[in-house]
Protein backbone atom coordinates (compact mmCIF):
# COMPACT_ATOMS: atom_id res chain seq x y z
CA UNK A 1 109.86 147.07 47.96
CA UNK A 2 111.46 149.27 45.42
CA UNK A 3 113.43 147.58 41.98
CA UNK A 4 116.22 149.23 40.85
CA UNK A 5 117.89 148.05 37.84
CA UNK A 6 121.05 148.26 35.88
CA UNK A 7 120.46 149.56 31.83
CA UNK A 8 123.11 146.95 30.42
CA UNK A 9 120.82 143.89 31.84
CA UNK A 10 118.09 143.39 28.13
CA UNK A 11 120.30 140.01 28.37
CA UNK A 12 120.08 139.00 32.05
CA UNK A 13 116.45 140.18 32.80
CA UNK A 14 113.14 139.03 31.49
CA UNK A 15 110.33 141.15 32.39
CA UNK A 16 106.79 140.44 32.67
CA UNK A 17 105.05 143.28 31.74
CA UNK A 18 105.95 146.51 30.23
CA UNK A 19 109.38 147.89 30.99
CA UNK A 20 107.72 151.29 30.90
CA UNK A 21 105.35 149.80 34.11
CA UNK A 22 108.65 149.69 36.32
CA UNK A 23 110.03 152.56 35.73
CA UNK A 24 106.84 155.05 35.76
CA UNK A 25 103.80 153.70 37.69
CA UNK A 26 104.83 154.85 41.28
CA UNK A 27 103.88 151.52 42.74
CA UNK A 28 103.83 148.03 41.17
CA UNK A 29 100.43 146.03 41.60
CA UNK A 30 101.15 142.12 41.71
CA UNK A 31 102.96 142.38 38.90
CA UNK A 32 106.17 139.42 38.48
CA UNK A 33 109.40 140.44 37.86
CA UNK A 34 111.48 136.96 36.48
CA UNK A 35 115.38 138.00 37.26
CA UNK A 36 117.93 135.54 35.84
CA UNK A 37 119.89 135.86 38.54
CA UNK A 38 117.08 134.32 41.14
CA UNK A 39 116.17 131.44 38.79
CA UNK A 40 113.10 133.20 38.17
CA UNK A 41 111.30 135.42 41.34
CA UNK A 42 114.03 136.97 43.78
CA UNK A 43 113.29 136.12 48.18
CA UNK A 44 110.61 138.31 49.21
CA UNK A 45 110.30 138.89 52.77
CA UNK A 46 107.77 136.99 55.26
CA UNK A 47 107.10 140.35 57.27
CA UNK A 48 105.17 142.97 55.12
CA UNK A 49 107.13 145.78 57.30
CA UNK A 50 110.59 144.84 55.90
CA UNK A 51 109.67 143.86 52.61
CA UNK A 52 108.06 147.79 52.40
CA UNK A 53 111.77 148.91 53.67
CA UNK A 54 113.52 147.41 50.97
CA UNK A 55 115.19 147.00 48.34
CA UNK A 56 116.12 145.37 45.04
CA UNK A 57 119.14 146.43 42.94
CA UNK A 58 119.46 144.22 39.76
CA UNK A 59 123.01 144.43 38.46
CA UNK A 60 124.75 142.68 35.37
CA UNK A 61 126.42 139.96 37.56
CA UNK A 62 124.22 139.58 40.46
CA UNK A 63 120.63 141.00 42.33
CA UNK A 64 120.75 142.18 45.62
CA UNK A 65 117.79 142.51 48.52
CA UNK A 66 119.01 145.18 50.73
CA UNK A 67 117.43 145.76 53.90
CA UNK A 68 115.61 149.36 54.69
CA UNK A 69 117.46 149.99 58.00
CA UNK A 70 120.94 148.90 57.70
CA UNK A 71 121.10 149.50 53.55
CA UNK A 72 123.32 145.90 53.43
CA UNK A 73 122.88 142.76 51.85
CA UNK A 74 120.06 140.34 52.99
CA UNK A 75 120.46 138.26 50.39
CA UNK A 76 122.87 138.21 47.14
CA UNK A 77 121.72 135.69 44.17
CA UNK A 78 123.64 135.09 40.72
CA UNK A 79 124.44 132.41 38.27
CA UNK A 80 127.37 130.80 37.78
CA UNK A 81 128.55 129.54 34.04
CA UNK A 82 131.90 128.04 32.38
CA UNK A 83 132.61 131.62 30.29
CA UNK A 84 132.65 133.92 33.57
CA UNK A 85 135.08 131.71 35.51
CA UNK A 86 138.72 132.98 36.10
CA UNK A 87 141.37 134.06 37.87
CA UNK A 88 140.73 136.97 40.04
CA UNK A 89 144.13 137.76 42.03
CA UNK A 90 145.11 140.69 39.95
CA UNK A 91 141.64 142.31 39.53
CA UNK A 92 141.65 145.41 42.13
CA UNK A 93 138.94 145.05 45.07
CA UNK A 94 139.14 148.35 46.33
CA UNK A 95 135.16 148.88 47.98
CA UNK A 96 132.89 151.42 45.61
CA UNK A 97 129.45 153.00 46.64
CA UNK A 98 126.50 150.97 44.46
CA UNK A 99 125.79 153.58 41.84
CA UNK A 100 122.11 151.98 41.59
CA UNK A 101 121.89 152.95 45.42
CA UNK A 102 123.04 156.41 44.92
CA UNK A 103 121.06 157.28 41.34
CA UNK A 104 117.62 155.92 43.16
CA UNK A 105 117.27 159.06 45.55
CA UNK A 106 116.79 156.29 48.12
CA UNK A 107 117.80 158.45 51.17
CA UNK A 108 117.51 156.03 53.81
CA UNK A 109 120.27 153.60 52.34
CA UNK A 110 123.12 154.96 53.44
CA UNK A 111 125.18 152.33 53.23
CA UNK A 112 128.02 151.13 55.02
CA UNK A 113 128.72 155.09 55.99
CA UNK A 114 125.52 154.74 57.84
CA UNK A 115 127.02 152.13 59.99
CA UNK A 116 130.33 154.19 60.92
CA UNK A 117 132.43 152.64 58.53
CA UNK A 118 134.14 155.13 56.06
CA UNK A 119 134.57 153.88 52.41
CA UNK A 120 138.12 155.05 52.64
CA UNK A 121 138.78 152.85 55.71
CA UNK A 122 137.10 150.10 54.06
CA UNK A 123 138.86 150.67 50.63
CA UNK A 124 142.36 150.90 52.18
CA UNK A 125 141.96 148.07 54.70
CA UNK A 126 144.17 144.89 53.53
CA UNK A 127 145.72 144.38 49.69
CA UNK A 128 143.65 145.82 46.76
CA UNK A 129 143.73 143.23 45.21
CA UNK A 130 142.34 140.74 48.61
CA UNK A 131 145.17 138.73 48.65
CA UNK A 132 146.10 135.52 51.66
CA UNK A 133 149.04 137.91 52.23
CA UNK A 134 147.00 139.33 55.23
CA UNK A 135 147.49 138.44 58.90
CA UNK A 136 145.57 135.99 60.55
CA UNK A 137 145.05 138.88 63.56
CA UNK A 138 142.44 140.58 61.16
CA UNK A 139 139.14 138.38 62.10
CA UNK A 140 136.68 139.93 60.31
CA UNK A 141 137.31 140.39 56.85
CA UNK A 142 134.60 142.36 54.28
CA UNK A 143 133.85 140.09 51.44
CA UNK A 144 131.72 139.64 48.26
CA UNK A 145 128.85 137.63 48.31
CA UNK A 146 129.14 137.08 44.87
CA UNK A 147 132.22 136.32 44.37
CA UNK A 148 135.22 137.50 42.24
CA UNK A 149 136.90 134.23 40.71
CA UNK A 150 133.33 133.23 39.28
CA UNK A 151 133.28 135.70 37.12
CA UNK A 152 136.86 137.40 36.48
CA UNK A 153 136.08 136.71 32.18
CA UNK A 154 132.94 139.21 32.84
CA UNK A 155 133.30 142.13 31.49
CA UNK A 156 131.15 143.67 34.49
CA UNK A 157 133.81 142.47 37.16
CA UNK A 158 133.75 145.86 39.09
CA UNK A 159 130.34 145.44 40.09
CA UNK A 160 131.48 143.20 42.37
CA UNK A 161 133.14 145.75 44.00
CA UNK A 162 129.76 147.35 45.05
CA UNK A 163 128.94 147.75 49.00
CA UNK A 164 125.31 146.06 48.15
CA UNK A 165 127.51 142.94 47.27
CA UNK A 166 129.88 143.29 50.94
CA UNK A 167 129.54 141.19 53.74
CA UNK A 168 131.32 141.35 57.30
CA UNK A 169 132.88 137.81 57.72
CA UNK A 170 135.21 135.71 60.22
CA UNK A 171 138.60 135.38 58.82
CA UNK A 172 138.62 131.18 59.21
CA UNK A 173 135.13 130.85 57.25
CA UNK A 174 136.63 133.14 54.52
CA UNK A 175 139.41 130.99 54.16
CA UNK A 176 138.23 127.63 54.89
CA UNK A 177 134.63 125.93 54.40
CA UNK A 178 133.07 129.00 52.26
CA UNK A 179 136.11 129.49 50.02
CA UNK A 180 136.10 125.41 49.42
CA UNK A 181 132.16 125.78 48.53
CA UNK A 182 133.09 128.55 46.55
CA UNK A 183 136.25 126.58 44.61
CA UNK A 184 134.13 123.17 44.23
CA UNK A 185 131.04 124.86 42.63
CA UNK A 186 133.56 126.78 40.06
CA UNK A 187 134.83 123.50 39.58
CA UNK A 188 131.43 121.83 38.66
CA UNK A 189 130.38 124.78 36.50
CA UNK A 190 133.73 124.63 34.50
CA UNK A 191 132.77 120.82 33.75
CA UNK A 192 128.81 120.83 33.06
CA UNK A 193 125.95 123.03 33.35
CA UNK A 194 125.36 126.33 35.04
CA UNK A 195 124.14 126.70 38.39
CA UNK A 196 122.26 129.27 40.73
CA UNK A 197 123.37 130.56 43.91
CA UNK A 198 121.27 132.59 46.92
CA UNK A 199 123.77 133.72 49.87
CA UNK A 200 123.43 136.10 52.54
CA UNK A 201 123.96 136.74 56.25
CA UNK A 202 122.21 135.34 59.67
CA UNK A 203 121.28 137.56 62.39
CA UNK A 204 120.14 137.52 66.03
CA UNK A 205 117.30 139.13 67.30
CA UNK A 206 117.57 140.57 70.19
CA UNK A 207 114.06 140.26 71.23
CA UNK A 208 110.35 139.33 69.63
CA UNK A 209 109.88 142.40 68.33
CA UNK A 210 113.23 143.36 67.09
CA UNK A 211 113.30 144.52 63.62
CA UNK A 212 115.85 147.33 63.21
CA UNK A 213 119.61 146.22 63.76
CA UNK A 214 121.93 148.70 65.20
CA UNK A 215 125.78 149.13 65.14
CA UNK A 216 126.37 146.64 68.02
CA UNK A 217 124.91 143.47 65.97
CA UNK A 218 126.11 143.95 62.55
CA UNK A 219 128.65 141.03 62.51
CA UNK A 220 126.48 138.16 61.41
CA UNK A 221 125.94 135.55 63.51
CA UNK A 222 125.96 132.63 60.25
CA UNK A 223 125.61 132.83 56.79
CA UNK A 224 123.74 130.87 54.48
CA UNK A 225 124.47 129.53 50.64
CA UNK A 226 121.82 128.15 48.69
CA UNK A 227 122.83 126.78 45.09
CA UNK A 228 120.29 125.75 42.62
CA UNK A 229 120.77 122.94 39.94
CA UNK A 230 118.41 121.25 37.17
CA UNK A 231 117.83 118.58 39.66
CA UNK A 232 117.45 120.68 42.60
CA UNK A 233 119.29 122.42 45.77
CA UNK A 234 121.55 121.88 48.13
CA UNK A 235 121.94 124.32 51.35
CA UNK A 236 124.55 125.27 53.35
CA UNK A 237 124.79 127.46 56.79
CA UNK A 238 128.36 127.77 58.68
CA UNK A 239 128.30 129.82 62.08
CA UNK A 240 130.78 132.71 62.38
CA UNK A 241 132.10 130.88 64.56
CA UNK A 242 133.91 127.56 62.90
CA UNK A 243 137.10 126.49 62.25
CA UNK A 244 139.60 126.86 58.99
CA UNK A 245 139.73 123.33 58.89
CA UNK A 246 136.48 122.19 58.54
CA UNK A 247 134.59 121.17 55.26
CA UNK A 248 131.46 122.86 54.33
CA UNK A 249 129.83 119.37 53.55
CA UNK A 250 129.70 119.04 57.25
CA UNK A 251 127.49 122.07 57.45
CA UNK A 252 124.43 121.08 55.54
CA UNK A 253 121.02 122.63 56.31
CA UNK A 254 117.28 122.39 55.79
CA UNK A 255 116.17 125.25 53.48
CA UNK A 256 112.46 125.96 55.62
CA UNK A 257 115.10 126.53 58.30
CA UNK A 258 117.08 128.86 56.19
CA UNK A 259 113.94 130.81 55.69
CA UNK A 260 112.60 130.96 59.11
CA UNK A 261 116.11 132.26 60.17
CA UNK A 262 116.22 135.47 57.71
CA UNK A 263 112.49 136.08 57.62
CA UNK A 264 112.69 135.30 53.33
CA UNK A 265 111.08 133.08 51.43
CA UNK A 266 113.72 132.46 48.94
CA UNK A 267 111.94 130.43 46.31
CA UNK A 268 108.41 132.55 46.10
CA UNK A 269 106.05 130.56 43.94
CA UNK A 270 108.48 127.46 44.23
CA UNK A 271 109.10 124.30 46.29
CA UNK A 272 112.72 123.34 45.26
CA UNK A 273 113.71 119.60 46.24
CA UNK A 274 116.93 118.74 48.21
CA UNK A 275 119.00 117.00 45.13
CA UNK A 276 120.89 114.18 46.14
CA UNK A 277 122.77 114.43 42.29
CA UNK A 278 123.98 118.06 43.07
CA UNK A 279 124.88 116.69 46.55
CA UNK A 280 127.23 113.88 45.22
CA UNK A 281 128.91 116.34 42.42
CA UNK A 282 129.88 118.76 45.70
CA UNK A 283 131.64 115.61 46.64
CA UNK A 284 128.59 115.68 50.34
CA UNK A 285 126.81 112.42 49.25
């Protein structure tokens, strides 16, 4: 797994090591790499061939595990705080190629071109500026993992903007359960302490063996959202399927089954405890 990261981060990452060992020995021996953004040491992967396929870019805002066929998000983690929140409806979210991706030489990760979407098409598809102007006829919309309102004070807003931070998503769970999760954790973060979040897609496998996806499979199946407080986690999956209406505390999950589902082990070197405090604050007790 390679580890690209941004050059404005000396705030956001702590190394362990020499920073001279990531950037020149042409392989990294067992060496731990704490990133802010993962509460410490990002998901690895439980199958040795995908974690050798991909990824890590490590940007100002959020870190990003991209996986070696498709070049897309597996997982997307970043911390919240009081100073980043804002309002986000007049920041432009026209679609950008991750410059980390592109600098790296990493030829395989083509992106979302790779996957027969243009950027263009992406960039010009709906408002700029991802307004609830849109029609309800466009199901799948492409959204940030990480996303906009929780950090709109940031001055590194436009790397949300980055493909490694897009996600194909049902227009219903956009608007409904995952916006609310999104909205209510703002709201706790503007009141108290920060918190941690790991999100990211679900697949199905095809079959056993199945490791590469392929253009007929990219919609995800469900999605995940982890978030991390002093007292411990709560998790969260919501099927592509679901309604507008529905609440995302009535889509609680177990995080081992989280982890058996994407094939990461999200917390290496960590056993995280369900928090029934961070529960009650999301308003789920």
């Amino acid at each position: 797994m390679r580890l690209i990261i941004t050059n404005k981060l000396s705030k956001v990452v702590l190394l362990v090591g020499a920073v001279c060992t990531l950037f020149f020995s042409p392989v990294l021996h067992a060496q731990s790499v704490a990133i802010a953004h993962c509460q410490g040491i990002c998901p690895s992967y439980s199958s040795s061939l995908s974690a050798t396929r991909a990824n890590v870019v490590v940007h100002n805002l959020y870190a990003a595990g991209l996986n070696g066929d498709t070049g897309m998000a597996d997982w997307v983690a970043y911390r919240l705080t009081k100073e980043a929140i804002g309002v986000a409806s007049l920041l432009p979210r026209f679609w950008q190629p991750d410059e980390l991706v592109r600098l790296s030489g990493i030829g395989e990760l083509a992106e979302a071109e790779a996957l027969g979407f243009s950027l263009a098409e992406i960039s010009g598809a709906g408002s700029p500026y991802g307004g609830f102007n849109e029609s309800l006829a466009n199901v799948e919309e492409r959204v940030r993992l990480a996303p906009m309102t929780s950090f709109a004070k940031a001055p590194y807003w436009r790397e949300l903007n980055n493909l490694s931070n897009m996600v194909s998503m049902p227009t219903p769970l956009r608007r409904g359960a995952w916006l609310q999760l999104e909205q209510t954790l703002n709201q706790i973060v503007s009141e108290e302490n920060s918190l941690g979040v790991i999100s990211g897609p679900l697949y199905l496998i095809d079959g056993l063996l199945s490791t590469v996806m392929n253009n007929t499979n990219l919609n995800p199946a469900a999605y995940f959202k982890v978030v991390v407080a002093d007292s411990g986690i709560a998790a969260f999956v919501f099927t592509h399927d679901i309604s507008q209406a529905e609440r995302f505390c009535e889509h609680q999950a177990d995080l081992g089954q989280i982890e058996l589902m994407s094939g990461l082990d999200l917390f290496p070197e960590r056993n995280p405890v369900l928090s029934a405090q961070l529960l009650s604050e999301l308003g789920c007790s």
